[in-house]
PDB file of N, CA and C in Angstrom:
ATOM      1  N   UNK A   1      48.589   7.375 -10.815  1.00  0.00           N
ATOM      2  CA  UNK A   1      49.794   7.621 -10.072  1.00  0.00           C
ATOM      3  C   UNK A   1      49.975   6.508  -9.038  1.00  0.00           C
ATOM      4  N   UNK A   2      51.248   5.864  -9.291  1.00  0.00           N
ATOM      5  CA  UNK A   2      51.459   4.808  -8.216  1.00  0.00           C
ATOM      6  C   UNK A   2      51.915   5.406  -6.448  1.00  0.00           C
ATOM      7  N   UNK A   3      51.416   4.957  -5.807  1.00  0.00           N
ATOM      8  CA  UNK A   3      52.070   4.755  -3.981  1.00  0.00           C
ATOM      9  C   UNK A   3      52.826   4.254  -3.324  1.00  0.00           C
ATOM     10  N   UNK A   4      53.470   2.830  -4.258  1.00  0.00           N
ATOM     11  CA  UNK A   4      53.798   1.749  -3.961  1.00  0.00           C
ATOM     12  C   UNK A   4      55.205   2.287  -2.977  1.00  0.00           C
ATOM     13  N   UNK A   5      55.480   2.909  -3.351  1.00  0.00           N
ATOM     14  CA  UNK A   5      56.792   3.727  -2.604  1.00  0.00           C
ATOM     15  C   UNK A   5      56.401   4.238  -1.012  1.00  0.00           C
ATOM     16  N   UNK A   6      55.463   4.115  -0.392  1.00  0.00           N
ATOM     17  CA  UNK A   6      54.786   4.382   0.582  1.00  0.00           C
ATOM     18  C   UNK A   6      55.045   3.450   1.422  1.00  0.00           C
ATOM     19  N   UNK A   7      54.883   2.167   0.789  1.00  0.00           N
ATOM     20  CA  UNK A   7      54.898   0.800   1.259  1.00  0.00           C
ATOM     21  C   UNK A   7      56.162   0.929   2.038  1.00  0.00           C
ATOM     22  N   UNK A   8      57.370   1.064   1.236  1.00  0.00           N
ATOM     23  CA  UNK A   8      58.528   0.631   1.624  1.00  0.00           C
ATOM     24  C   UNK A   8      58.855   1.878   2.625  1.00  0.00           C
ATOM     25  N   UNK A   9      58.459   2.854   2.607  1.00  0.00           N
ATOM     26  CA  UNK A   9      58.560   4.122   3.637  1.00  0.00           C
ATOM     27  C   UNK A   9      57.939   3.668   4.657  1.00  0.00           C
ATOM     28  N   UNK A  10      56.501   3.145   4.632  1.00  0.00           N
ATOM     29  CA  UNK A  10      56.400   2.450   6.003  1.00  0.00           C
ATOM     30  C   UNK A  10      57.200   1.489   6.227  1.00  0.00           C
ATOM     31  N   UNK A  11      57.687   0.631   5.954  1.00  0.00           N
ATOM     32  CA  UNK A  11      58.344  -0.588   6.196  1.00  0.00           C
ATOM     33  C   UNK A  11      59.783   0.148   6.746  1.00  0.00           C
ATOM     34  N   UNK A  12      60.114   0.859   6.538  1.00  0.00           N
ATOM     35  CA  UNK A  12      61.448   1.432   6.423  1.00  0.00           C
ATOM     36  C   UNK A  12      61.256   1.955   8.012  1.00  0.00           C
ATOM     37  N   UNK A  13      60.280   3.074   8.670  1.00  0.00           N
ATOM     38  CA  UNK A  13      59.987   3.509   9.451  1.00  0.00           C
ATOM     39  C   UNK A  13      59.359   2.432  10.663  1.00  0.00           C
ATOM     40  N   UNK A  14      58.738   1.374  10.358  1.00  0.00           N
ATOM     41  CA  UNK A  14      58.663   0.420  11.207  1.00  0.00           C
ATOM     42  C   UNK A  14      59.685  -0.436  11.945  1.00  0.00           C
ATOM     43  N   UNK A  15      61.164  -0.911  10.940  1.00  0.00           N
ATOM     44  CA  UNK A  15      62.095  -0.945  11.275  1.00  0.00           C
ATOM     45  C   UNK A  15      62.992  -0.226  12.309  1.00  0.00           C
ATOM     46  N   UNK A  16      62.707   0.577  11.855  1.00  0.00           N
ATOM     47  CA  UNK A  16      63.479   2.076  12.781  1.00  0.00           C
ATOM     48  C   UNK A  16      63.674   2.221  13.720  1.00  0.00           C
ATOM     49  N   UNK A  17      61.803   2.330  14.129  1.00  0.00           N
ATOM     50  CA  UNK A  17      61.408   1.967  15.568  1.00  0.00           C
ATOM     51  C   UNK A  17      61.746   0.785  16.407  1.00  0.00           C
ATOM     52  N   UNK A  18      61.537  -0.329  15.401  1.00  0.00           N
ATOM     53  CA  UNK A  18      61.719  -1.977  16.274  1.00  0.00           C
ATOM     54  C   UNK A  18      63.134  -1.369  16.753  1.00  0.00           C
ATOM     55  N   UNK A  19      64.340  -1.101  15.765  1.00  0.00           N
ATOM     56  CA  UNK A  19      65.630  -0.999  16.299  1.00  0.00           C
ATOM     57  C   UNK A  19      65.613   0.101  17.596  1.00  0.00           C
ATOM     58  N   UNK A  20      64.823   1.343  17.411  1.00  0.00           N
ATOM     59  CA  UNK A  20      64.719   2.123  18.451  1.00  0.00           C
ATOM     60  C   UNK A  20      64.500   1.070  19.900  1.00  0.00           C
ATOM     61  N   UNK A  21      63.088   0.614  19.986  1.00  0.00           N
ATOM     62  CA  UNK A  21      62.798  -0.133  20.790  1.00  0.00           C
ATOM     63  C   UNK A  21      63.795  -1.194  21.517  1.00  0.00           C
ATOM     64  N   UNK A  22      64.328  -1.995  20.626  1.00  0.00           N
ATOM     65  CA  UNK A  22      65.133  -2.937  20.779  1.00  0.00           C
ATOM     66  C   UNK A  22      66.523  -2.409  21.328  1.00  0.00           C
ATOM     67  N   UNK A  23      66.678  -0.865  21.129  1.00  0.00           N
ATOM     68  CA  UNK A  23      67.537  -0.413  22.039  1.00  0.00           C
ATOM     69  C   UNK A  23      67.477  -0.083  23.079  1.00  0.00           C
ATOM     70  N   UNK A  24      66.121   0.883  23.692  1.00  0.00           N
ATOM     71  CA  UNK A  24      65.716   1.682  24.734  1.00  0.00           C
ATOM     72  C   UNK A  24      65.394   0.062  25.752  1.00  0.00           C
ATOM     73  N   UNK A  25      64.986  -1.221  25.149  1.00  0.00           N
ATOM     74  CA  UNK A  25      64.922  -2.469  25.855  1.00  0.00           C
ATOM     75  C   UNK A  25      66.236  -2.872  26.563  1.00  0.00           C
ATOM     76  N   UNK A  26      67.348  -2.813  25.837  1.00  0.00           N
ATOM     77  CA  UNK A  26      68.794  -3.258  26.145  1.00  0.00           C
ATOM     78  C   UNK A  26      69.383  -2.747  27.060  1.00  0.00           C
ATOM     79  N   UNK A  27      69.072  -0.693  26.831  1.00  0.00           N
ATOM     80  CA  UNK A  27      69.417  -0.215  27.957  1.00  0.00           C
ATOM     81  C   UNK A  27      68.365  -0.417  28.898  1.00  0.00           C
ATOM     82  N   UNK A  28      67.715  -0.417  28.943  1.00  0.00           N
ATOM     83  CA  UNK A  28      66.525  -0.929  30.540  1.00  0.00           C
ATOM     84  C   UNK A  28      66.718  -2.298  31.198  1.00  0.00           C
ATOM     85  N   UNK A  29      66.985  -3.149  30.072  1.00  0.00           N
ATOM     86  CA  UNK A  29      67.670  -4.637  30.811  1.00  0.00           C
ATOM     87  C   UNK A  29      69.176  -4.549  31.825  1.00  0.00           C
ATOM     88  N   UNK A  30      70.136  -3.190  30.350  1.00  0.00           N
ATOM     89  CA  UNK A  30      71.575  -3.361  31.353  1.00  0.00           C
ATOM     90  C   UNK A  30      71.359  -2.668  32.983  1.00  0.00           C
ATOM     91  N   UNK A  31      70.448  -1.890  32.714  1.00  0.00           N
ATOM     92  CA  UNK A  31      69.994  -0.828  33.575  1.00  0.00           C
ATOM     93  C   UNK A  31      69.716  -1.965  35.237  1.00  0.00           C
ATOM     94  N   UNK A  32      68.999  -2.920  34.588  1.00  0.00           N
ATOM     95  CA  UNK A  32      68.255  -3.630  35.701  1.00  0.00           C
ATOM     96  C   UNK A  32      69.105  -4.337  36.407  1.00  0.00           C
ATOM     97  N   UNK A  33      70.147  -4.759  35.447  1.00  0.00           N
ATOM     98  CA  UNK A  33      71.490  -5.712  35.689  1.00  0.00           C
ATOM     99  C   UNK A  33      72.229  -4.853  36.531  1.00  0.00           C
ATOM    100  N   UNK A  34      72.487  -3.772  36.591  1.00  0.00           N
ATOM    101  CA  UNK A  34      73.455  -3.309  37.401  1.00  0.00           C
ATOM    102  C   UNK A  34      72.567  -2.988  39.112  1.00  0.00           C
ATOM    103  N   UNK A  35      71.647  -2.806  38.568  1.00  0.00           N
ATOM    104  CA  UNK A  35      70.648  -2.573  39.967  1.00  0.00           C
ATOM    105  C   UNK A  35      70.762  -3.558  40.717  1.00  0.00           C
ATOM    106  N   UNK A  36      70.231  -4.846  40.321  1.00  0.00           N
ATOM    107  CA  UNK A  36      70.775  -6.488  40.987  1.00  0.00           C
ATOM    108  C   UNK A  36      71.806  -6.493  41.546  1.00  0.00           C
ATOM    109  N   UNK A  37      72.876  -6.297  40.578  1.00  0.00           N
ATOM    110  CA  UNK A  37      74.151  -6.343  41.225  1.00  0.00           C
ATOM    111  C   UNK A  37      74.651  -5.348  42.423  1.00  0.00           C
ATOM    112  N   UNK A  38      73.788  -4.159  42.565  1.00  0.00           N
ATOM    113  CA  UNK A  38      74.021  -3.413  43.281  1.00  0.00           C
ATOM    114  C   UNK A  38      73.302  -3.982  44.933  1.00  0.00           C
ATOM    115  N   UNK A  39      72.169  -4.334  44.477  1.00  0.00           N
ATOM    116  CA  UNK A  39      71.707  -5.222  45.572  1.00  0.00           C
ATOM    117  C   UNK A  39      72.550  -6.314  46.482  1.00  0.00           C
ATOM    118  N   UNK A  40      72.975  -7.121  45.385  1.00  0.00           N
ATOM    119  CA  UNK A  40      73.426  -8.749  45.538  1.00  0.00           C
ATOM    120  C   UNK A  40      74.819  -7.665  46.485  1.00  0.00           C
ATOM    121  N   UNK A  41      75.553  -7.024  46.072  1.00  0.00           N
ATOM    122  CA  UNK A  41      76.836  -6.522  46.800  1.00  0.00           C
ATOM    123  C   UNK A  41      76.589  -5.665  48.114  1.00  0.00           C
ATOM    124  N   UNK A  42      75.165  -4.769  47.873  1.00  0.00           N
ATOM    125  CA  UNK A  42      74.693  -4.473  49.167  1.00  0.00           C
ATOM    126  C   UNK A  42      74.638  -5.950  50.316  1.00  0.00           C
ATOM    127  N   UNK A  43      74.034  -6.591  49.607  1.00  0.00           N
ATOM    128  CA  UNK A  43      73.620  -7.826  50.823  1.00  0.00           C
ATOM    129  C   UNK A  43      74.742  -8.799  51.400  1.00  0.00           C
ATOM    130  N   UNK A  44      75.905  -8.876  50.657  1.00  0.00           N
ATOM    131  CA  UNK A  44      76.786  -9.265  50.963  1.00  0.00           C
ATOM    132  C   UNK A  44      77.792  -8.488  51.928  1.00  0.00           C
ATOM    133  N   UNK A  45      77.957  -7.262  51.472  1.00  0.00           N
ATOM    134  CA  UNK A  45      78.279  -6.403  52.825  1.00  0.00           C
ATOM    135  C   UNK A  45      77.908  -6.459  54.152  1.00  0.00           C
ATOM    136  N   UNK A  46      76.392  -5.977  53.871  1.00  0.00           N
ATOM    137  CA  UNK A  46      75.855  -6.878  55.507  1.00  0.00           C
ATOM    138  C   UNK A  46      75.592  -7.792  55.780  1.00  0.00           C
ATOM    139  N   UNK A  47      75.829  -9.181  54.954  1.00  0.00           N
ATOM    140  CA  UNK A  47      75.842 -10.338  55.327  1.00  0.00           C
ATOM    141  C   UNK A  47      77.508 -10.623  56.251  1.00  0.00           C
ATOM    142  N   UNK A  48      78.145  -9.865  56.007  1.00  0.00           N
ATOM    143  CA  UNK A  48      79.886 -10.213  56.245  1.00  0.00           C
ATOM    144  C   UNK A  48      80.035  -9.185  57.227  1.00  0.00           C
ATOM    145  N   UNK A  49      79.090  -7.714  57.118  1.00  0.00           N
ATOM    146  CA  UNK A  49      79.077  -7.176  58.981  1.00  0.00           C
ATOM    147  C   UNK A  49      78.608  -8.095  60.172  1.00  0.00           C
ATOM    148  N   UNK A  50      77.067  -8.355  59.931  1.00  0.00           N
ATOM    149  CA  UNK A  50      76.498  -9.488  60.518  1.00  0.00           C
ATOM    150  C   UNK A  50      77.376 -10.714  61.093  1.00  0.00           C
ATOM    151  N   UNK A  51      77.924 -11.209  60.067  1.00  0.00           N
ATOM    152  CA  UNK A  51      78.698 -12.469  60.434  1.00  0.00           C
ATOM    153  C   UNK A  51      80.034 -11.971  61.248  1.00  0.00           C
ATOM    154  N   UNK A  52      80.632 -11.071  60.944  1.00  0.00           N
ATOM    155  CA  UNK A  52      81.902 -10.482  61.805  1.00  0.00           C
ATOM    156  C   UNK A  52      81.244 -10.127  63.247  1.00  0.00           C
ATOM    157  N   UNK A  53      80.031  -9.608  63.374  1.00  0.00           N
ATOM    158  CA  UNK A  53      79.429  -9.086  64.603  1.00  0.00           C
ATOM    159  C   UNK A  53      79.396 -10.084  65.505  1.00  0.00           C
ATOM    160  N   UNK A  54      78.111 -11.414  64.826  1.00  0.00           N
ATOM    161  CA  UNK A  54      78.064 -12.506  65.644  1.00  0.00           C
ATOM    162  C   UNK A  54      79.266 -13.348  66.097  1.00  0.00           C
ATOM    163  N   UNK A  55      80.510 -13.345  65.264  1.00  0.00           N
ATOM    164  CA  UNK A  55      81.355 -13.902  65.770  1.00  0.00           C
ATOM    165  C   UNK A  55      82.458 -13.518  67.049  1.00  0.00           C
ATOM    166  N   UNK A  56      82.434 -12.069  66.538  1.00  0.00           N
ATOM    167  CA  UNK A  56      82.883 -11.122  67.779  1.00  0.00           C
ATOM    168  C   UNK A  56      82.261 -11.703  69.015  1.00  0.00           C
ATOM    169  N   UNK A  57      80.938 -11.368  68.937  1.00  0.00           N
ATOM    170  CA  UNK A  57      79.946 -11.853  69.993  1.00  0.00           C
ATOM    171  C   UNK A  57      80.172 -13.011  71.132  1.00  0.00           C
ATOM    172  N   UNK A  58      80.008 -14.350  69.650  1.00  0.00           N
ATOM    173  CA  UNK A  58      80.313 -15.381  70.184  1.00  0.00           C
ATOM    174  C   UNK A  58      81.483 -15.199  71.223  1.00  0.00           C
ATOM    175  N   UNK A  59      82.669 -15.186  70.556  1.00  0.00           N
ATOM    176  CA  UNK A  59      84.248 -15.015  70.875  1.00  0.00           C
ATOM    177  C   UNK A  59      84.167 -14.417  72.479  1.00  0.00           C
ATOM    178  N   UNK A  60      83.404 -13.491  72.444  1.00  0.00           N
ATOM    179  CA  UNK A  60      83.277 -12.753  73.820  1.00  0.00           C
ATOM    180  C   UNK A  60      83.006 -13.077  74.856  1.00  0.00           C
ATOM    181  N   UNK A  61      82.123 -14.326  74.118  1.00  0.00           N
ATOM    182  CA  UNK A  61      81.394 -14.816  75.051  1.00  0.00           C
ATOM    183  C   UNK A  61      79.672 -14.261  76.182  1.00  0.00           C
ATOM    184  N   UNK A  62      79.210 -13.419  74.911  1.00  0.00           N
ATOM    185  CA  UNK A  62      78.128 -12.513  75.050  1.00  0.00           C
ATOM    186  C   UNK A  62      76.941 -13.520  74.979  1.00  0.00           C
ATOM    187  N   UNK A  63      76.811 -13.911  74.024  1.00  0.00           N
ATOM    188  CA  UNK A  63      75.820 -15.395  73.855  1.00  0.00           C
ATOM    189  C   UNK A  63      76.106 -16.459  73.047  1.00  0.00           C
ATOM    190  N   UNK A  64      74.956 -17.529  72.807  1.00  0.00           N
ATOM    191  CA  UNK A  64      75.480 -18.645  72.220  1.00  0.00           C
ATOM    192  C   UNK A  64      74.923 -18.924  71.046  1.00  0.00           C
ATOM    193  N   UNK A  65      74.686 -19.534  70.114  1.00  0.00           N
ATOM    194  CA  UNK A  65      73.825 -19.527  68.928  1.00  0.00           C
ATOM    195  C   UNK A  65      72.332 -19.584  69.108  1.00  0.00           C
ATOM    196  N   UNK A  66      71.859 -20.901  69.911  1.00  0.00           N
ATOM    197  CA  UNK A  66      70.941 -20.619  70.338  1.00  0.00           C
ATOM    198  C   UNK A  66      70.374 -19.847  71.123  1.00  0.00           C
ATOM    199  N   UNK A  67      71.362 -19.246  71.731  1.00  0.00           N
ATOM    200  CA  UNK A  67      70.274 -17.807  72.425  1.00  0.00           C
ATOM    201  C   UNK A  67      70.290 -16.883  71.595  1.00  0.00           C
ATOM    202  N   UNK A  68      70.966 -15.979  70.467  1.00  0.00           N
ATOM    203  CA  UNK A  68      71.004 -15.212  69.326  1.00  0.00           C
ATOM    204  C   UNK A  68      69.618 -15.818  69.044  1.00  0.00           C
ATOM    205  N   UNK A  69      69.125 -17.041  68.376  1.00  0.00           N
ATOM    206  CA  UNK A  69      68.551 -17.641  67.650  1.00  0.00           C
ATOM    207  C   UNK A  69      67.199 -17.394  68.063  1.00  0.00           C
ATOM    208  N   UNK A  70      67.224 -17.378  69.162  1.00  0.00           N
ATOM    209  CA  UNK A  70      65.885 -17.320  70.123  1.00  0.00           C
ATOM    210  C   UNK A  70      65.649 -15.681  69.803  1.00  0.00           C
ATOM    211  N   UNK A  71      66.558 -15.109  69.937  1.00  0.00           N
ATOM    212  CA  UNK A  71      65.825 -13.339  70.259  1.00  0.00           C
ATOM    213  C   UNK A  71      66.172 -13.030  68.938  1.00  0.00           C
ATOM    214  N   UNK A  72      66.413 -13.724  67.640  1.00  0.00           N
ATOM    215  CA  UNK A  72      66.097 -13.264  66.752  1.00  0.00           C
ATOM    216  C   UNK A  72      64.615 -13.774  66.064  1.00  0.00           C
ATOM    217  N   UNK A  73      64.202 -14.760  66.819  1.00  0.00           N
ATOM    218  CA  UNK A  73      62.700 -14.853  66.336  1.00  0.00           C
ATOM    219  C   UNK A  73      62.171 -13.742  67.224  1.00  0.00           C
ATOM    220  N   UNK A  74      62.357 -13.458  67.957  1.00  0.00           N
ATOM    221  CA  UNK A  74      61.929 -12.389  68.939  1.00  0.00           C
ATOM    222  C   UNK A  74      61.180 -11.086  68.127  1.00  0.00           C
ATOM    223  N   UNK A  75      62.405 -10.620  67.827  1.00  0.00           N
ATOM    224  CA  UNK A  75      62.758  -9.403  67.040  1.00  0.00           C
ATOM    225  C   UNK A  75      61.742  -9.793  65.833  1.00  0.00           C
ATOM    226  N   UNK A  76      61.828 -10.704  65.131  1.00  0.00           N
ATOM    227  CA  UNK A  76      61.218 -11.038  64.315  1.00  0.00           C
ATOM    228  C   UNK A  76      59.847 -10.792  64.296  1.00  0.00           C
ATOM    229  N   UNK A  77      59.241 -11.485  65.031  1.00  0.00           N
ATOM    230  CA  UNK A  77      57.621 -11.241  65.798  1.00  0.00           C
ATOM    231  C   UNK A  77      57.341 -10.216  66.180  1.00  0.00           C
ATOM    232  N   UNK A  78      57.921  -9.473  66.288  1.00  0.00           N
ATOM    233  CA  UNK A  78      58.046  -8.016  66.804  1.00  0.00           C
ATOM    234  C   UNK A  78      56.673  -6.983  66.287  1.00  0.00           C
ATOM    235  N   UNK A  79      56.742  -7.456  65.047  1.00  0.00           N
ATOM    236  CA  UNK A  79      55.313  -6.513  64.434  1.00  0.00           C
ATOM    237  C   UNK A  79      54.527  -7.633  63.823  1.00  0.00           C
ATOM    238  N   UNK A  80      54.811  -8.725  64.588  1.00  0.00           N
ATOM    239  CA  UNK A  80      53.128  -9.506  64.861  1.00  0.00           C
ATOM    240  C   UNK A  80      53.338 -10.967  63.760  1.00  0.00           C
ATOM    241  N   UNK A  81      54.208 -10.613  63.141  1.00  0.00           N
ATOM    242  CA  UNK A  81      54.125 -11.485  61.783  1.00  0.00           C
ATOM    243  C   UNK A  81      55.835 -12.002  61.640  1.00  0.00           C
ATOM    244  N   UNK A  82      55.370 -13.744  61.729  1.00  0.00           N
ATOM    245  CA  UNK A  82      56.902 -14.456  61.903  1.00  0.00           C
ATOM    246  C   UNK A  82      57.076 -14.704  59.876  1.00  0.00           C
ATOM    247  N   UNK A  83      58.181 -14.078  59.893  1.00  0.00           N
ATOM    248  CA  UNK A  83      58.443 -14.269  58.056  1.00  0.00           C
ATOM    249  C   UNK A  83      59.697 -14.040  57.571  1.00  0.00           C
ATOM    250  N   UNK A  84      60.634 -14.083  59.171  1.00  0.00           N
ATOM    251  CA  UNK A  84      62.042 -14.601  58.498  1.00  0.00           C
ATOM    252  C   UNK A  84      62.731 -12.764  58.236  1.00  0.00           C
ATOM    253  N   UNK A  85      62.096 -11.463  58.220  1.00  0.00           N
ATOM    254  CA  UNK A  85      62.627 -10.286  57.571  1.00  0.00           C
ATOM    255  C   UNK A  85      61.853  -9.327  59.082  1.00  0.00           C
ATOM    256  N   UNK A  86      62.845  -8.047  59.053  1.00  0.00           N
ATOM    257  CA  UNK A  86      62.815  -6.839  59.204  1.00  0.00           C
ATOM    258  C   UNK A  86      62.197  -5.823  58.907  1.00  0.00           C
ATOM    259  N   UNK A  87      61.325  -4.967  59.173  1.00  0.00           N
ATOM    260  CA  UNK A  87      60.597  -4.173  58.835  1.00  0.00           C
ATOM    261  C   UNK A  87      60.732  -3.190  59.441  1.00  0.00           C
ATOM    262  N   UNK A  88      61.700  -2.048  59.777  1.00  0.00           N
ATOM    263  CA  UNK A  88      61.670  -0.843  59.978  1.00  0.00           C
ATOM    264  C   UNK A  88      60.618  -0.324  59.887  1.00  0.00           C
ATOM    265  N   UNK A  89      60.123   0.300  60.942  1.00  0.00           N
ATOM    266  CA  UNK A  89      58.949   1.052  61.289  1.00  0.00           C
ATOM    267  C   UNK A  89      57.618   0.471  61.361  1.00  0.00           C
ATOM    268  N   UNK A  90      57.727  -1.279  61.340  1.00  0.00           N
ATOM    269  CA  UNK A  90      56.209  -2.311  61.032  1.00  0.00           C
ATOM    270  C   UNK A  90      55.973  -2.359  62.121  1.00  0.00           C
ATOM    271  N   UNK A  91      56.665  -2.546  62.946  1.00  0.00           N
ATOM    272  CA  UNK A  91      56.520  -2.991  64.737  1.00  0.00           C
ATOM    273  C   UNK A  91      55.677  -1.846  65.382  1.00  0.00           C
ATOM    274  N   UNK A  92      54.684  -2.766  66.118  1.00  0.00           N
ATOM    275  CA  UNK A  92      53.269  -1.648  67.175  1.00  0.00           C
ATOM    276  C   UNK A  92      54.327  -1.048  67.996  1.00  0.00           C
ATOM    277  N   UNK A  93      53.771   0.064  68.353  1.00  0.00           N
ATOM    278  CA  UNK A  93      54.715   1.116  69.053  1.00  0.00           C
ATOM    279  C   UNK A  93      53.753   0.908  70.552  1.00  0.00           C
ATOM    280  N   UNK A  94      54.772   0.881  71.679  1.00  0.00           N
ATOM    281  CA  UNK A  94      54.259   0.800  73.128  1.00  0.00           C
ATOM    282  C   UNK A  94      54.306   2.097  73.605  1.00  0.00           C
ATOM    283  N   UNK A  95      52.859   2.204  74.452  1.00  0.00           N
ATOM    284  CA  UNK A  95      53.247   2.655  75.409  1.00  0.00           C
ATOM    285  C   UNK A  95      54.098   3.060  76.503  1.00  0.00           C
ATOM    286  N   UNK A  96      54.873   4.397  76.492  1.00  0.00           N
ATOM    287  CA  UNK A  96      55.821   4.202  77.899  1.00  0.00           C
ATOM    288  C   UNK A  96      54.718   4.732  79.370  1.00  0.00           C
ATOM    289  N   UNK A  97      54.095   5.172  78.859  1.00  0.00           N
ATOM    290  CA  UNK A  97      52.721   5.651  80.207  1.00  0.00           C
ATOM    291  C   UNK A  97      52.465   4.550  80.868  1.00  0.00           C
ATOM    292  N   UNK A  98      51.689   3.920  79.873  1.00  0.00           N
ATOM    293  CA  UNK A  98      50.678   2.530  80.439  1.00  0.00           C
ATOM    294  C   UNK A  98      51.690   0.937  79.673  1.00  0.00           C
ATOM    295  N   UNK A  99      52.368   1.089  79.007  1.00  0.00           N
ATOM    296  CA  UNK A  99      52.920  -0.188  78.209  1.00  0.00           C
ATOM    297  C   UNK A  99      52.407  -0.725  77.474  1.00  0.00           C
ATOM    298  N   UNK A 100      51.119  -0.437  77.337  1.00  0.00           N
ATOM    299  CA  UNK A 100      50.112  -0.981  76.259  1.00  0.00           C
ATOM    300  C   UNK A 100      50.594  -1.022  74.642  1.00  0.00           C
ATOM    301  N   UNK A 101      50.449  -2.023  73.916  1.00  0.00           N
ATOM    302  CA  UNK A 101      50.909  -1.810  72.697  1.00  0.00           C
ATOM    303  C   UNK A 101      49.751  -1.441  71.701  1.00  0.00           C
ATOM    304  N   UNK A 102      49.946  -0.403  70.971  1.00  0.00           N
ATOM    305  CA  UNK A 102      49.324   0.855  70.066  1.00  0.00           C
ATOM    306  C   UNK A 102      49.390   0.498  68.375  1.00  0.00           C
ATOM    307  N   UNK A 103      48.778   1.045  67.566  1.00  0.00           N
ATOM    308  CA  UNK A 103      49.185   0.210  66.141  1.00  0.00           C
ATOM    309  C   UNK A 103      50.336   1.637  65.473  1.00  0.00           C
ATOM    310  N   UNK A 104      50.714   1.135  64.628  1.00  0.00           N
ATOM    311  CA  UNK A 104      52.422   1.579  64.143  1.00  0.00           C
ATOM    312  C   UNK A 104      52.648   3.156  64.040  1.00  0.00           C
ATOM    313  N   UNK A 105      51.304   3.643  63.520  1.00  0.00           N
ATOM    314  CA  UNK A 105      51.157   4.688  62.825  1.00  0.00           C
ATOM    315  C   UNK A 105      50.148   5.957  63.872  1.00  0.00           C
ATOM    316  N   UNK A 106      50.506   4.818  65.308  1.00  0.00           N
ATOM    317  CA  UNK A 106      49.677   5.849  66.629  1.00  0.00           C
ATOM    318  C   UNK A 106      50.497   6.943  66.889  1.00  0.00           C
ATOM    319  N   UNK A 107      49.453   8.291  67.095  1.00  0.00           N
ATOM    320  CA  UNK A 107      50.850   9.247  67.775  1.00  0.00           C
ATOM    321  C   UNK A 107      50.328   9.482  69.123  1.00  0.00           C
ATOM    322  N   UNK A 108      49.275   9.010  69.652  1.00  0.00           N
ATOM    323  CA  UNK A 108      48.951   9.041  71.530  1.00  0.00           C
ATOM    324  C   UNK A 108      48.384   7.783  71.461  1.00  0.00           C
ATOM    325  N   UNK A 109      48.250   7.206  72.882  1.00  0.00           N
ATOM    326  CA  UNK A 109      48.284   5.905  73.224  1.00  0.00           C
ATOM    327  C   UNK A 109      46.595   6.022  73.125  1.00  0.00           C
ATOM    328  N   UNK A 110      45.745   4.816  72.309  1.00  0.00           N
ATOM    329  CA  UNK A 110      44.297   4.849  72.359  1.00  0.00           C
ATOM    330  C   UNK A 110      44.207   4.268  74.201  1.00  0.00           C
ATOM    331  N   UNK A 111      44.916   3.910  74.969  1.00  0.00           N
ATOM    332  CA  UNK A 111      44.123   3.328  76.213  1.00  0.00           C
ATOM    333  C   UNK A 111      44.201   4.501  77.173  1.00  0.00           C
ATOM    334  N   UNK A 112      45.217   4.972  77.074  1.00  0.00           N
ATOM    335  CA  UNK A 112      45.397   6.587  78.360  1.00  0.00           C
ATOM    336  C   UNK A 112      45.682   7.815  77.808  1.00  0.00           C
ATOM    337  N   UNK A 113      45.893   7.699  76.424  1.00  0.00           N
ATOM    338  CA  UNK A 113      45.402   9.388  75.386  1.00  0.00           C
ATOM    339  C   UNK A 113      47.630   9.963  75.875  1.00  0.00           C
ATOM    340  N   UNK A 114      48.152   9.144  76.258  1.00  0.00           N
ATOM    341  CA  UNK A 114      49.520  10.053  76.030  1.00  0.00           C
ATOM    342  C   UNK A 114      50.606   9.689  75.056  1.00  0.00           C
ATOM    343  N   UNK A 115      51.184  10.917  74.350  1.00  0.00           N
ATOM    344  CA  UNK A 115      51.915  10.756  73.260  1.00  0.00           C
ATOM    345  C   UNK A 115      52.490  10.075  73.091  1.00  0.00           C
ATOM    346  N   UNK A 116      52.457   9.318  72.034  1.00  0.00           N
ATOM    347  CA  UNK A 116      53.394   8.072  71.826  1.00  0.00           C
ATOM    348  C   UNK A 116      54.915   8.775  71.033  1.00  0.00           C
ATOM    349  N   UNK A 117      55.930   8.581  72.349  1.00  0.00           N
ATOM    350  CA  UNK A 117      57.389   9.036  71.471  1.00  0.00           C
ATOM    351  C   UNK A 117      57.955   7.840  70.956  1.00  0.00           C
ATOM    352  N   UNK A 118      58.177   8.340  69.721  1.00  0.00           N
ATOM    353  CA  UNK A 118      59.297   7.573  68.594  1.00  0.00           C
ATOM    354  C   UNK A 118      60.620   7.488  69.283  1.00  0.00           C
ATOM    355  N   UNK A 119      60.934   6.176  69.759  1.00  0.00           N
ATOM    356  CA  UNK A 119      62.871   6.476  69.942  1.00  0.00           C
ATOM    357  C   UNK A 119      63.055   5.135  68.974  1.00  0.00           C
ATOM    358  N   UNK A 120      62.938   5.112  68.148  1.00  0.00           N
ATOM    359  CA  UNK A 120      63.553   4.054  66.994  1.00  0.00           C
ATOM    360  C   UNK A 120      65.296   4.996  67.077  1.00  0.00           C
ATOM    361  N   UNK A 121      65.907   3.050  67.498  1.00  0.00           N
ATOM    362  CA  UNK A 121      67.753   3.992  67.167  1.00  0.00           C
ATOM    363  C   UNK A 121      67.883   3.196  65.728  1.00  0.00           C
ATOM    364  N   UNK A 122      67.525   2.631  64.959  1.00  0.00           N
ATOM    365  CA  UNK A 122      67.462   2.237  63.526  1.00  0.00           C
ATOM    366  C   UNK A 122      66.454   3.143  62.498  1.00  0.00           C
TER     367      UNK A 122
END
């Protein structure tokens, strides 16, 4: 009794899958594509708040580029590490007791033992 018909049933079923695959891939690629784009349009939004803000600013006569420039390395350094980005919630949390600065994730101050309150307005 021949099998040979087996052959082509696997072959047939291997196909199947590649096409399965080769679909569940396409949608995970378009998938990724729209995510990007969702990004790239997030960042442009607040790139164009940002820029409307500082110019307001300027206009006002609140500060000048280089002083922005200065207290945005500021801000920057803020949780210890100069790298150009923001880190919500990275920055050592101070002391309001003693002023001492505490590591991020303190909830009483290690130098005088009092609660460290959270007022993050971001």
């Amino acid at each position: 009794m021949s099998y040979a018909f087996l052959g082509g049933y696997a072959a047939q079923r291997a196909a199947a899958s590649a096409a399965k695959a080769g679909a569940e891939a396409e949608a995970a690629a378009s998938k990724a594509e729209r995510a990007v784009q969702h990004v790239e349009d997030t960042q442009a939004r607040h790139a164009l708040v940002l820029k409307t803000l500082l110019t307001f600013c300027e206009k006002k006569g609140m500060f000048t580029e280089p002083e922005f420039l200065k207290l945005m390395e500021e801000v920057d350094l803020a949780d210890g590490v100069r790298d150009g980005k923001y880190k919500p919630g990275a920055e050592p949390k101070r002391c309001v007791a003693c002023g001492r600065v505490n590591q991020r994730m303190a909830l009483r101050c290690i130098y005088c033992g009092e609660d460290i309150v959270d007022r993050k307005v971001m």
